[in-house]
C-alpha atoms as a PDB file:
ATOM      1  CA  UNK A   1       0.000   0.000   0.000  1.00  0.00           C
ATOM      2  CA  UNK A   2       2.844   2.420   1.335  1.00  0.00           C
ATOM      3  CA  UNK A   3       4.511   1.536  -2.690  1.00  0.00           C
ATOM      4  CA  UNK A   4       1.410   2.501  -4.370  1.00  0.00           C
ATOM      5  CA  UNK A   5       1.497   5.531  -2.567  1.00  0.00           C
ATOM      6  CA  UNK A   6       4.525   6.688  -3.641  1.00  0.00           C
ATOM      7  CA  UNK A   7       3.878   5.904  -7.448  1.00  0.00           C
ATOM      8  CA  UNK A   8       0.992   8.242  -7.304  1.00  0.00           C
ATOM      9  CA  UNK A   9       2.843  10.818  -4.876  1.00  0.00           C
ATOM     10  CA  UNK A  10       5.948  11.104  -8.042  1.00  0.00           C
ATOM     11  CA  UNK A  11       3.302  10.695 -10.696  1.00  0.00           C
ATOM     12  CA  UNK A  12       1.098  13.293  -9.100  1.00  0.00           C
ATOM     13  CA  UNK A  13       4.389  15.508  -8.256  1.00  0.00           C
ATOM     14  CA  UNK A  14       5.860  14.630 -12.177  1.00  0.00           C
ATOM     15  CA  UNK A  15       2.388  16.078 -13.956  1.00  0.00           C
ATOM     16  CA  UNK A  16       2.455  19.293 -11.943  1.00  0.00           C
ATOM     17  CA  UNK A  17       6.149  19.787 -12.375  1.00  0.00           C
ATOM     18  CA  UNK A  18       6.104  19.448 -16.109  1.00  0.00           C
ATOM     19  CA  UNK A  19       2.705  21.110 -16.045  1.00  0.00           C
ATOM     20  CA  UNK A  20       4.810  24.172 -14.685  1.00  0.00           C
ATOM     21  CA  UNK A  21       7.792  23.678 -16.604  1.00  0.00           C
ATOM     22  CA  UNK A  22       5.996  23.824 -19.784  1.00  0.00           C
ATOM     23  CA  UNK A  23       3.778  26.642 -19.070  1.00  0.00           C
ATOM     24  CA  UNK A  24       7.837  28.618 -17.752  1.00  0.00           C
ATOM     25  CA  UNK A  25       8.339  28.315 -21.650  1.00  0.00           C
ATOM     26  CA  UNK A  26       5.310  30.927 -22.319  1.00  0.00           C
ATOM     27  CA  UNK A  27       3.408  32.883 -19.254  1.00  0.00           C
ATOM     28  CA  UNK A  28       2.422  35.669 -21.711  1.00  0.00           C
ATOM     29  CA  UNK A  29       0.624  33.137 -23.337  1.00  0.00           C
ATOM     30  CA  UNK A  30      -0.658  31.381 -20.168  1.00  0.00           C
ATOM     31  CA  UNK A  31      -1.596  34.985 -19.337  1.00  0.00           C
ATOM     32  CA  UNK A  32      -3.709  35.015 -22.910  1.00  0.00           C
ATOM     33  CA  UNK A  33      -5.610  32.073 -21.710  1.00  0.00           C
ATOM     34  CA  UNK A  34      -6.027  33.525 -18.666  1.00  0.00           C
ATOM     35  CA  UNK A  35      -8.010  36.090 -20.014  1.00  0.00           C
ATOM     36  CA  UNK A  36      -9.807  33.690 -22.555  1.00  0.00           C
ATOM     37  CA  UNK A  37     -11.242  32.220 -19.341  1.00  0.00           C
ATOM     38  CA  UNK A  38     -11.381  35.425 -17.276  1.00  0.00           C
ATOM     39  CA  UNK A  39     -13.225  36.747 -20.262  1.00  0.00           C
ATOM     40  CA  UNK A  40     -15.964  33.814 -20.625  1.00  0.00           C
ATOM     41  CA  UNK A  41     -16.764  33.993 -16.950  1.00  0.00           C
ATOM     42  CA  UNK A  42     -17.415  37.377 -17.570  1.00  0.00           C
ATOM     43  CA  UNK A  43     -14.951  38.854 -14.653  1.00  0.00           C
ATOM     44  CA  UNK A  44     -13.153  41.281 -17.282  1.00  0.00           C
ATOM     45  CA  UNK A  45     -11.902  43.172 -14.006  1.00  0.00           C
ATOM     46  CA  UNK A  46      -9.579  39.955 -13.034  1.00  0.00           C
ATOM     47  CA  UNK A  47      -7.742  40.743 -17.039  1.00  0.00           C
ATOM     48  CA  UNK A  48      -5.219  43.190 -15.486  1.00  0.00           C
ATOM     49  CA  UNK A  49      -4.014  40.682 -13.009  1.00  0.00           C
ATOM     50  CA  UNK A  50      -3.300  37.364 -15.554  1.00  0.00           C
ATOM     51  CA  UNK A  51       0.409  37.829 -16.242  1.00  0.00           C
ATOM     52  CA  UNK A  52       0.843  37.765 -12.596  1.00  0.00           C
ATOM     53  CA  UNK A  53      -1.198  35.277 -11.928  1.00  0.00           C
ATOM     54  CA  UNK A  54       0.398  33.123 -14.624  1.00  0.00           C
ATOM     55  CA  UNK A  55       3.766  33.770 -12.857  1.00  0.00           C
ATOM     56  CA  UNK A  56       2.070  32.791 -10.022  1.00  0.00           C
ATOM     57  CA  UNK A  57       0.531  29.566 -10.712  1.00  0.00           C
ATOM     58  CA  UNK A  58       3.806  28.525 -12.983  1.00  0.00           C
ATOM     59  CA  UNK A  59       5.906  28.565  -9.784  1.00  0.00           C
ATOM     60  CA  UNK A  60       3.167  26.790  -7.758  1.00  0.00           C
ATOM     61  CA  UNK A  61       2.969  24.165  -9.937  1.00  0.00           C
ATOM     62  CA  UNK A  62       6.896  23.873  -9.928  1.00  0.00           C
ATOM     63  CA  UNK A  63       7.390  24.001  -6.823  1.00  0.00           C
ATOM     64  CA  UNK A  64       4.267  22.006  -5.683  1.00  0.00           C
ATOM     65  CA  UNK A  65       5.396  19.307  -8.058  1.00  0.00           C
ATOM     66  CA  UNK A  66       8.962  18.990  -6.531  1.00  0.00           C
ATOM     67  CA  UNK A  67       7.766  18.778  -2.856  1.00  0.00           C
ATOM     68  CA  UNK A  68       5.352  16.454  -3.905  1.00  0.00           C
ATOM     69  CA  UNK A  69       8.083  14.049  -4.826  1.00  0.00           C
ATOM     70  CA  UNK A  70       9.928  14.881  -2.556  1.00  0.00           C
ATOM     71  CA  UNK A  71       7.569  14.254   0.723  1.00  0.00           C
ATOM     72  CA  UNK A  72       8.065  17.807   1.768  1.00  0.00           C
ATOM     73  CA  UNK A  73       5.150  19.633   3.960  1.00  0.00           C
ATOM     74  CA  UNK A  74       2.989  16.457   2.484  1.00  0.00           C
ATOM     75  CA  UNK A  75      -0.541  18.232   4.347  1.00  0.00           C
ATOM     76  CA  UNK A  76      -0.167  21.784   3.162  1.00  0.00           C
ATOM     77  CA  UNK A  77       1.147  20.749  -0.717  1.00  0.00           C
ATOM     78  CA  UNK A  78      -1.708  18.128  -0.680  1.00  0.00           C
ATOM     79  CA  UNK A  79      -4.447  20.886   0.217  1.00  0.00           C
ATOM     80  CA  UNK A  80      -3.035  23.222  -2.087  1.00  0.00           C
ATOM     81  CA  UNK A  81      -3.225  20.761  -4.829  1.00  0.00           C
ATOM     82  CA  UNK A  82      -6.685  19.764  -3.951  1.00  0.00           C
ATOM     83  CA  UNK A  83      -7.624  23.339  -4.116  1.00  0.00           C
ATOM     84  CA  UNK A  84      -5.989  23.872  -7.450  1.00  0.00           C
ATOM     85  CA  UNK A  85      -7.245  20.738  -8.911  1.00  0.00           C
ATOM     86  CA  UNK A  86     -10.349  21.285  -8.228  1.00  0.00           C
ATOM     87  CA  UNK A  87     -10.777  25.274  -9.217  1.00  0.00           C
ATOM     88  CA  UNK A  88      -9.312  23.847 -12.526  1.00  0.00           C
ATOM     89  CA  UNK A  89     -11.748  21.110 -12.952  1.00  0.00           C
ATOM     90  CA  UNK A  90     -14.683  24.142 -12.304  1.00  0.00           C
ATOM     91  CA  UNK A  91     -12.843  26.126 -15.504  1.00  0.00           C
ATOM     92  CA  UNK A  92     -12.541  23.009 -17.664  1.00  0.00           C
ATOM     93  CA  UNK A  93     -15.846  21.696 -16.991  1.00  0.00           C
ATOM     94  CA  UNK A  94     -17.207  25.201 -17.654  1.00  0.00           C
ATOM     95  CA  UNK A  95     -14.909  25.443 -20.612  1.00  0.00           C
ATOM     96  CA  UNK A  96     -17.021  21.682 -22.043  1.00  0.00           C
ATOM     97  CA  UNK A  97     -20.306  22.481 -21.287  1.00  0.00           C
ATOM     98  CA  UNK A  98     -20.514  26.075 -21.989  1.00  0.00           C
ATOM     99  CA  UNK A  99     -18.224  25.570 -25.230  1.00  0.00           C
ATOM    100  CA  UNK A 100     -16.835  29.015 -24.775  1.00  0.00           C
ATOM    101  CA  UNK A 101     -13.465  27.663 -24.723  1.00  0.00           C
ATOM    102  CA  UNK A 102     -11.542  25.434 -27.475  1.00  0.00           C
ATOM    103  CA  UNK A 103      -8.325  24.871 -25.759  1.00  0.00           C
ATOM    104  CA  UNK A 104      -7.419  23.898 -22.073  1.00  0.00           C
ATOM    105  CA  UNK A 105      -3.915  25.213 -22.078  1.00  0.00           C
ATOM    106  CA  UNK A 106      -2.755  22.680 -19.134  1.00  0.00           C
ATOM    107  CA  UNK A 107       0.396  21.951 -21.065  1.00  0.00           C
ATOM    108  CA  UNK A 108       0.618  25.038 -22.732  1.00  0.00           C
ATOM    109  CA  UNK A 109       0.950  24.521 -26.653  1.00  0.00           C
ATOM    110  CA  UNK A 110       3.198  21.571 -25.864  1.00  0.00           C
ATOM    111  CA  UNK A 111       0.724  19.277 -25.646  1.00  0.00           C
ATOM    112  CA  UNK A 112      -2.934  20.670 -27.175  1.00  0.00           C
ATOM    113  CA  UNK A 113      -5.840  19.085 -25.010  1.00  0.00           C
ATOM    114  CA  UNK A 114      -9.577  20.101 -25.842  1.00  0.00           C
ATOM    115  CA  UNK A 115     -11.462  21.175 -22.766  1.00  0.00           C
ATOM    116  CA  UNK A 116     -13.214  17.269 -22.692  1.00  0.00           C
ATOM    117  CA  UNK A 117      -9.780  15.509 -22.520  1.00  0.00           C
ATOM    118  CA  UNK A 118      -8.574  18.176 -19.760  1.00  0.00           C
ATOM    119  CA  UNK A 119     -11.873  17.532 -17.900  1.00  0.00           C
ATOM    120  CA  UNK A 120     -11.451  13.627 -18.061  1.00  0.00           C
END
């Protein structure tokens, strides 16, 4: 049981770290879909704030990712996660059912997912 854990721990910690590292390539364009989703949701006030927020949520991810694999502060990275997974399963699900949105952008343009493929 303990081995399973682990697997998913560095799988888990692996996804968000090359999440991150992918997006590092691009935040202005992170920042663009940002605002694609800021802009959907109709909170055009938030706009101002997405190249920070992309800066943001690239070193999260990074850094989340690394002390995921590495055990580190396992209660507060595993909240934070659960928080972030689940505000970004709210945007993708929006982004299926209200077909605003084409692209995802969870890999940045490294990997293209459609909103349904994010969401699964």
């Amino acid at each position: 049981m303990i081995k399973l854990l682990h697997i998913f721990r560095w799988a888990t910690g692996l996804l968000f770290l090359a999440s991150g590292l992918v997006k590092a390539n691009d935040p202005i364009g992170l920042s663009y879909k940002i605002e694609e989703f800021m802009e959907a949701l109709h909170l055009t006030w938030f706009i101002q704030f997405s190249l920070p927020f992309s800066v943001g949520m690239i070193a999260f991810e990074v850094v989340a990712g690394i002390a995921l694999m590495l055990g580190w502060q396992m209660r507060l990275f595993s909240a934070l996660l659960l928080l972030l997974i689940t505000f970004f399963s709210f945007l993708t699900g929006y982004a299926v059912f209200s077909g605003k949105i084409t692209a995802c952008g969870c890999f940045g343009d490294c990997i293209p997912l459609l909103p349904m493929q994010s969401f699964i």
